[in-house]
Structures are given as structure tokens and as C-alpha cells.
Protein backbone atom coordinates (compact mmCIF):
# COMPACT_ATOMS: atom_id res chain seq x y z
CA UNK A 1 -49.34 218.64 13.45
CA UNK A 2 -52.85 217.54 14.04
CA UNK A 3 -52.55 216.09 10.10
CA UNK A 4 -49.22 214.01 10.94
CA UNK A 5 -50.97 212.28 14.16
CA UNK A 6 -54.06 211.84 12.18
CA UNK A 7 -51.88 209.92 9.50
CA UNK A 8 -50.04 208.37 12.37
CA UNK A 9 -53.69 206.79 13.88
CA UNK A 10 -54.47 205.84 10.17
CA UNK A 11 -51.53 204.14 9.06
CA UNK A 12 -51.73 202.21 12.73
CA UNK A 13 -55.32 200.75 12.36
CA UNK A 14 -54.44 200.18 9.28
CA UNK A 15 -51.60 198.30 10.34
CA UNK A 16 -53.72 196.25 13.23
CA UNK A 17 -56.39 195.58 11.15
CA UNK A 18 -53.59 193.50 8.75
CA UNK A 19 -51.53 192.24 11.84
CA UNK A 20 -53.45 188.69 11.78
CA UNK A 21 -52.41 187.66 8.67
CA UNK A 22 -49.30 188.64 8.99
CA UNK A 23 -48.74 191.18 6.08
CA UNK A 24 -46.36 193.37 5.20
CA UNK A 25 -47.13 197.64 5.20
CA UNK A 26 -45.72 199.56 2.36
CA UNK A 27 -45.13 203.15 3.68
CA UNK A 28 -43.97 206.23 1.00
CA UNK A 29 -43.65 208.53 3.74
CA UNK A 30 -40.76 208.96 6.05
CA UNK A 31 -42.32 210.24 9.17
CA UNK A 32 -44.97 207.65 9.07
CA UNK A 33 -42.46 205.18 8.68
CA UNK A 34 -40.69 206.04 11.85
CA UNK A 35 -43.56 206.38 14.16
CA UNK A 36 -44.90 202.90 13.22
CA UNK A 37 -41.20 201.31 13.89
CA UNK A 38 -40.56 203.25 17.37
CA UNK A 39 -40.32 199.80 19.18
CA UNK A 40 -37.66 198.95 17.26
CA UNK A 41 -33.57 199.24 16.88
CA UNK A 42 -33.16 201.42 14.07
CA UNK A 43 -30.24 201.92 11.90
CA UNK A 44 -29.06 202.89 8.41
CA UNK A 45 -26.47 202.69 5.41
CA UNK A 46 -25.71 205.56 3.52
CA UNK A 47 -22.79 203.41 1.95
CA UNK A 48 -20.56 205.93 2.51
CA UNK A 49 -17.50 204.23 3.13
CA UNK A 50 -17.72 202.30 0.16
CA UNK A 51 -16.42 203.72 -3.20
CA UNK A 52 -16.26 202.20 -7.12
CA UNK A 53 -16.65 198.72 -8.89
CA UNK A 54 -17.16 195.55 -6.45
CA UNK A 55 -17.05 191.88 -7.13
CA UNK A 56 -20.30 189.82 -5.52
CA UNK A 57 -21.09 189.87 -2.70
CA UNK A 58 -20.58 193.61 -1.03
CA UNK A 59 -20.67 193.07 2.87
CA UNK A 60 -21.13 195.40 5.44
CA UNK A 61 -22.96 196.01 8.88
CA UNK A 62 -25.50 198.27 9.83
CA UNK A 63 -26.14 198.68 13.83
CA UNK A 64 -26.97 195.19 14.58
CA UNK A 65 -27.91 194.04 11.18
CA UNK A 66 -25.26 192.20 8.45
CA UNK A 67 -26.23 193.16 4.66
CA UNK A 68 -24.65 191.04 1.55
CA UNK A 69 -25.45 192.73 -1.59
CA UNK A 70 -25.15 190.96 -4.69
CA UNK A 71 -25.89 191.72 -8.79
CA UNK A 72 -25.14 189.47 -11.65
CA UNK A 73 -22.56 192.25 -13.25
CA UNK A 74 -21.42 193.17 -10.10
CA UNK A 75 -21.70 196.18 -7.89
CA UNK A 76 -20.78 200.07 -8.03
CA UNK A 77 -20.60 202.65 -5.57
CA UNK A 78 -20.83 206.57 -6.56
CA UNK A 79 -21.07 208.57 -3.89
CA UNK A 80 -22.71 207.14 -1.04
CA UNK A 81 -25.33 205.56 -3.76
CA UNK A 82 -24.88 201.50 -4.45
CA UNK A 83 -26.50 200.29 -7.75
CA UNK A 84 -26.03 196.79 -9.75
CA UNK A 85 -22.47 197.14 -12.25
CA UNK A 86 -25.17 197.42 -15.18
CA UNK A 87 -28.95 196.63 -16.16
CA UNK A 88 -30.27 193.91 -14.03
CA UNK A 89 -31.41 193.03 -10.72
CA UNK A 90 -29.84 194.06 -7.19
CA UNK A 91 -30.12 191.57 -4.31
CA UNK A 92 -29.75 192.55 -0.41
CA UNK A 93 -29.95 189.92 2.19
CA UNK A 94 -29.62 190.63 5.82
CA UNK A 95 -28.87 188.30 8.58
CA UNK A 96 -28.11 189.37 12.30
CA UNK A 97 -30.78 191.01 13.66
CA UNK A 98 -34.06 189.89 12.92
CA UNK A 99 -35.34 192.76 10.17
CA UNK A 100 -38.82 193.99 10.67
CA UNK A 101 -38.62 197.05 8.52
CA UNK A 102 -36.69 198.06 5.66
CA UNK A 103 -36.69 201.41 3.97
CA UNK A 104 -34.53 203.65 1.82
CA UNK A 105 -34.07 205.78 -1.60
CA UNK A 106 -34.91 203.27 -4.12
CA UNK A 107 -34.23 204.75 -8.10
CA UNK A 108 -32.04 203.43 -10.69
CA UNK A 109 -28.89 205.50 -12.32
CA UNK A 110 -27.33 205.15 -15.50
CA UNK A 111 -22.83 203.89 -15.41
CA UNK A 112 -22.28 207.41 -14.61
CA UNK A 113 -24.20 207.68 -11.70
CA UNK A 114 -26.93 210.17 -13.19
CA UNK A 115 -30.51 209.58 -12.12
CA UNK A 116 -32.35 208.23 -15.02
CA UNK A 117 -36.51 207.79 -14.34
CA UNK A 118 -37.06 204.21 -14.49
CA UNK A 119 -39.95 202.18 -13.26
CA UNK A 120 -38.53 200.60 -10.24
CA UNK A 121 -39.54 197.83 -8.99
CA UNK A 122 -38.60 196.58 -5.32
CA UNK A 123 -39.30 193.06 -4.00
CA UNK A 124 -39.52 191.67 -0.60
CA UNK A 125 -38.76 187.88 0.15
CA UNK A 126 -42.13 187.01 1.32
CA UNK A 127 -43.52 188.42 -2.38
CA UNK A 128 -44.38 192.04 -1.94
CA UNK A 129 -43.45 194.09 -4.19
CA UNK A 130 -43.88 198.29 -4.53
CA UNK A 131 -43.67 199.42 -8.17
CA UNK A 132 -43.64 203.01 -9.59
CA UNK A 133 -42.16 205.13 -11.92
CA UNK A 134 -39.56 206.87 -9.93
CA UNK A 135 -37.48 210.22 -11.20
CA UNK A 136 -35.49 211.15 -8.26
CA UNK A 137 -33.15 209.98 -5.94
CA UNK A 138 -35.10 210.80 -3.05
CA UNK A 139 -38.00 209.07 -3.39
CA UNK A 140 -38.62 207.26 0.17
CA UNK A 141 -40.28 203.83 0.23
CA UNK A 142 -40.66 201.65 3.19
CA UNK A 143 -41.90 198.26 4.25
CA UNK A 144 -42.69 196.48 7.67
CA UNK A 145 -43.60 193.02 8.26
CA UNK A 146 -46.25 192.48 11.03
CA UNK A 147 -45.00 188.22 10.65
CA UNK A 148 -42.32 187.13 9.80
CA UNK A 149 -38.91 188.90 10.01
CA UNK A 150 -38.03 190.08 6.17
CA UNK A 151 -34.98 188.56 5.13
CA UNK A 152 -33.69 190.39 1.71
CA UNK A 153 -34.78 192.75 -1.25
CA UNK A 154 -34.23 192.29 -4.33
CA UNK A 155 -34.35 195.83 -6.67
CA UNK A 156 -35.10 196.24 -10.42
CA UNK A 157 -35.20 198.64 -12.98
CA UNK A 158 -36.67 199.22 -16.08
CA UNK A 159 -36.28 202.29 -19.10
CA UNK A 160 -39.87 204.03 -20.06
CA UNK A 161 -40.54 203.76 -23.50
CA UNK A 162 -38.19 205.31 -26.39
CA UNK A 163 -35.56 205.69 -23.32
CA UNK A 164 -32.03 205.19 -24.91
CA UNK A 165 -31.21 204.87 -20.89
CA UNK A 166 -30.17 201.41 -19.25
CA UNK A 167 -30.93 202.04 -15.61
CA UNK A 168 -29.28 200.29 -13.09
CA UNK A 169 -31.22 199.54 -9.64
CA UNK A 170 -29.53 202.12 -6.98
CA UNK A 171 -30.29 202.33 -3.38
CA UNK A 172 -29.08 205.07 -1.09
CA UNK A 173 -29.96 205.83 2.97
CA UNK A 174 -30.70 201.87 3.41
CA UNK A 175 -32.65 202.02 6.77
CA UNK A 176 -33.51 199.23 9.14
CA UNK A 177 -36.23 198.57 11.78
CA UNK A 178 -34.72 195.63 13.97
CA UNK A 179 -34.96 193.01 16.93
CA UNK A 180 -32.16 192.93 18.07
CA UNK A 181 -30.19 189.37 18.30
CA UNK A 182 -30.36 187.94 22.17
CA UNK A 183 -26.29 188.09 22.43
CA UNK A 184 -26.96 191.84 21.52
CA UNK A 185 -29.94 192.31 24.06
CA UNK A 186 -27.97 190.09 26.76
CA UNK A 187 -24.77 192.50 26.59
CA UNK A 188 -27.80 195.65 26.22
CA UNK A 189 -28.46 194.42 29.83
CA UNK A 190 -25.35 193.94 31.09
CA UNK A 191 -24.11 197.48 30.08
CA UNK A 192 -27.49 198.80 31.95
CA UNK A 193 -26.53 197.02 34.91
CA UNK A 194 -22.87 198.47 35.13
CA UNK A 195 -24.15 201.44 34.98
CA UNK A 196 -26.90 201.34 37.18
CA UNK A 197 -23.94 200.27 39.81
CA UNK A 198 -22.18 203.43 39.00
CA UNK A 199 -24.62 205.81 39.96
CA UNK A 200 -25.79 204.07 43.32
């Protein structure tokens, strides 16, 4: 335990110490993640509900944040995982909420929906980018933006050398650090006060 809070007090001063230029943290574990987005709405896709090919764009809502995903050859969902129709880049955008942090089980998949180890690359809109050879699906990666609100990802994958594989850029357990939009907040309050009348 004293380890975690000592990573905790690390990955915050590291986080302060960057907070003036605005920059965005890159975080590769989970826990850490979460304890430096506490002050925020949090909520996640597992894409669950969503099964086989789709046409551009894929919608779909997460708490209080809107997601379009989009892929030149389309879209595919095998269970619970979304990944581009073939080789190429996957784009996210989110609108809504304002989207602070962003985080999930980035890896690419092959047309059956095998894990394949790929590099994979993931890109932020502001220009940050996390790249690493990745041979799982549960590889956690996570970003939050100390400026400006972070407005879509864009996902990549690429074979290693002599692979006969094609990977395809697959996300699973999309997460979401969020400000919630004022009509959101404004009806947050208004619940609060009904039931702050309830209990007098």
C-alpha cells in the first residue's frame, strides 16, 4: 500500500510540475489512472451492446460523453472488442462532455478477432501519441490533459517483421474522465435539491 500512494504522490508532482503548459500525462497503470482523475465523472464502453460489421460512423453514449467511431473499411464488433473492418486507422471523437481523460485496452486483432502483437500506436488530437509493441488485450494505457479538453483518438496498428498478420486497431473497456456539460450539472443540482426536500 505504502508503494501505490508513493506512485500516487509521484505521478501527481509529476503531473503539477507539467500543469503550466498544459500537457497531456500518459499513464500505463490503471490504479494510477484513477486516483489522478477522482475529480472527475467517470464512465466507460465495453461495447457490449454492439455486435458484427458497421458502416461509418458507429455512435453511442457513454455516461455523459457521445463517441463517433469511424475507419476507412468500416467497423467490427467481436465480443465487446471494436476494431477498424481491416488494416488501417481507427478514429474516436467525443463530443458532450468535455473529455479530460481517456483510457482503455488498446491492441490490434486480426478479421477473426484473435489478438495478433502489433506495434500500436495511439494518437491524441492535440499530437500525443503512446507507441509500443503490444501482445495482449489487456494492456491498459491512459491519457489526461491538464489544458485543453481532448477531443478524439485516433488508433493504429502495425505487423512486426516477417508477420503474415494484418492487425486491425481494436479497443475494448473505453474509459472516460469527464466535466460534465452545464445542462448535465444544472439537472445534477436540481435532483440534489429534490432530495434534500425529501428528507427535511
Amino acid at each position: 500500500m505504502l508503494l501505490k500512494c508513493t506512485m500516487v504522490a509521484v505521478a501527481a508532482a509529476t503531473a503539477l510540475s507539467s500543469s503550466a503548459s498544459g500537457a497531456v500525462i500518459t499513464f500505463t497503470d490503471q490504479f494510477l489512472f484513477n486516483a489522478y482523475t477522482t475529480s472527475y465523472a467517470h464512465s466507460t464502453e465495453t461495447f457490449s451492446a454492439y455486435s458484427g460489421p458497421y458502416s461509418n460512423p458507429l455512435l453511442g453514449t457513454a455516461g455523459g460523453v457521445n463517441w463517433s467511431a469511424t475507419a476507412t473499411s468500416g467497423l467490427n464488433v467481436v465480443s465487446g472488442q471494436l476494431s477498424s473492418g481491416a488494416t488501417g486507422p481507427m478514429n474516436i471523437a467525443f463530443s458532450g462532455a468535455a473529455v479530460y481523460g481517456v483510457s482503455g485496452n488498446f491492441f490490434a486483432t486480426n478479421g477473426g478477432g484473435v489478438v495478433v502483437p502489433s506495434l500500436v500506436l495511439v494518437s491524441l488530437s492535440d499530437g500525443t501519441s503512446y507507441l509500443n509493441l503490444i501482445e495482449t488485450s489487456t494492456v491498459f494505457v491512459g491519457f489526461v490533459s491538464s489544458g485543453a479538453a481532448i477531443s478524439a483518438i485516433e488508433i493504429s496498428a502495425q505487423a512486426l517483421p516477417g508477420s503474415p498478420s494484418s492487425p486491425y486497431p481494436t479497443v475494448d473497456n473505453l474509459g472516460f474522465a469527464y466535466v460534465p456539460a452545464p445542462g448535465a450539472l444544472a439537472l445534477l443540482g436540481l435532483a440534489g435539491l429534490a432530495g434534500s426536500r425529501r428528507r427535511r
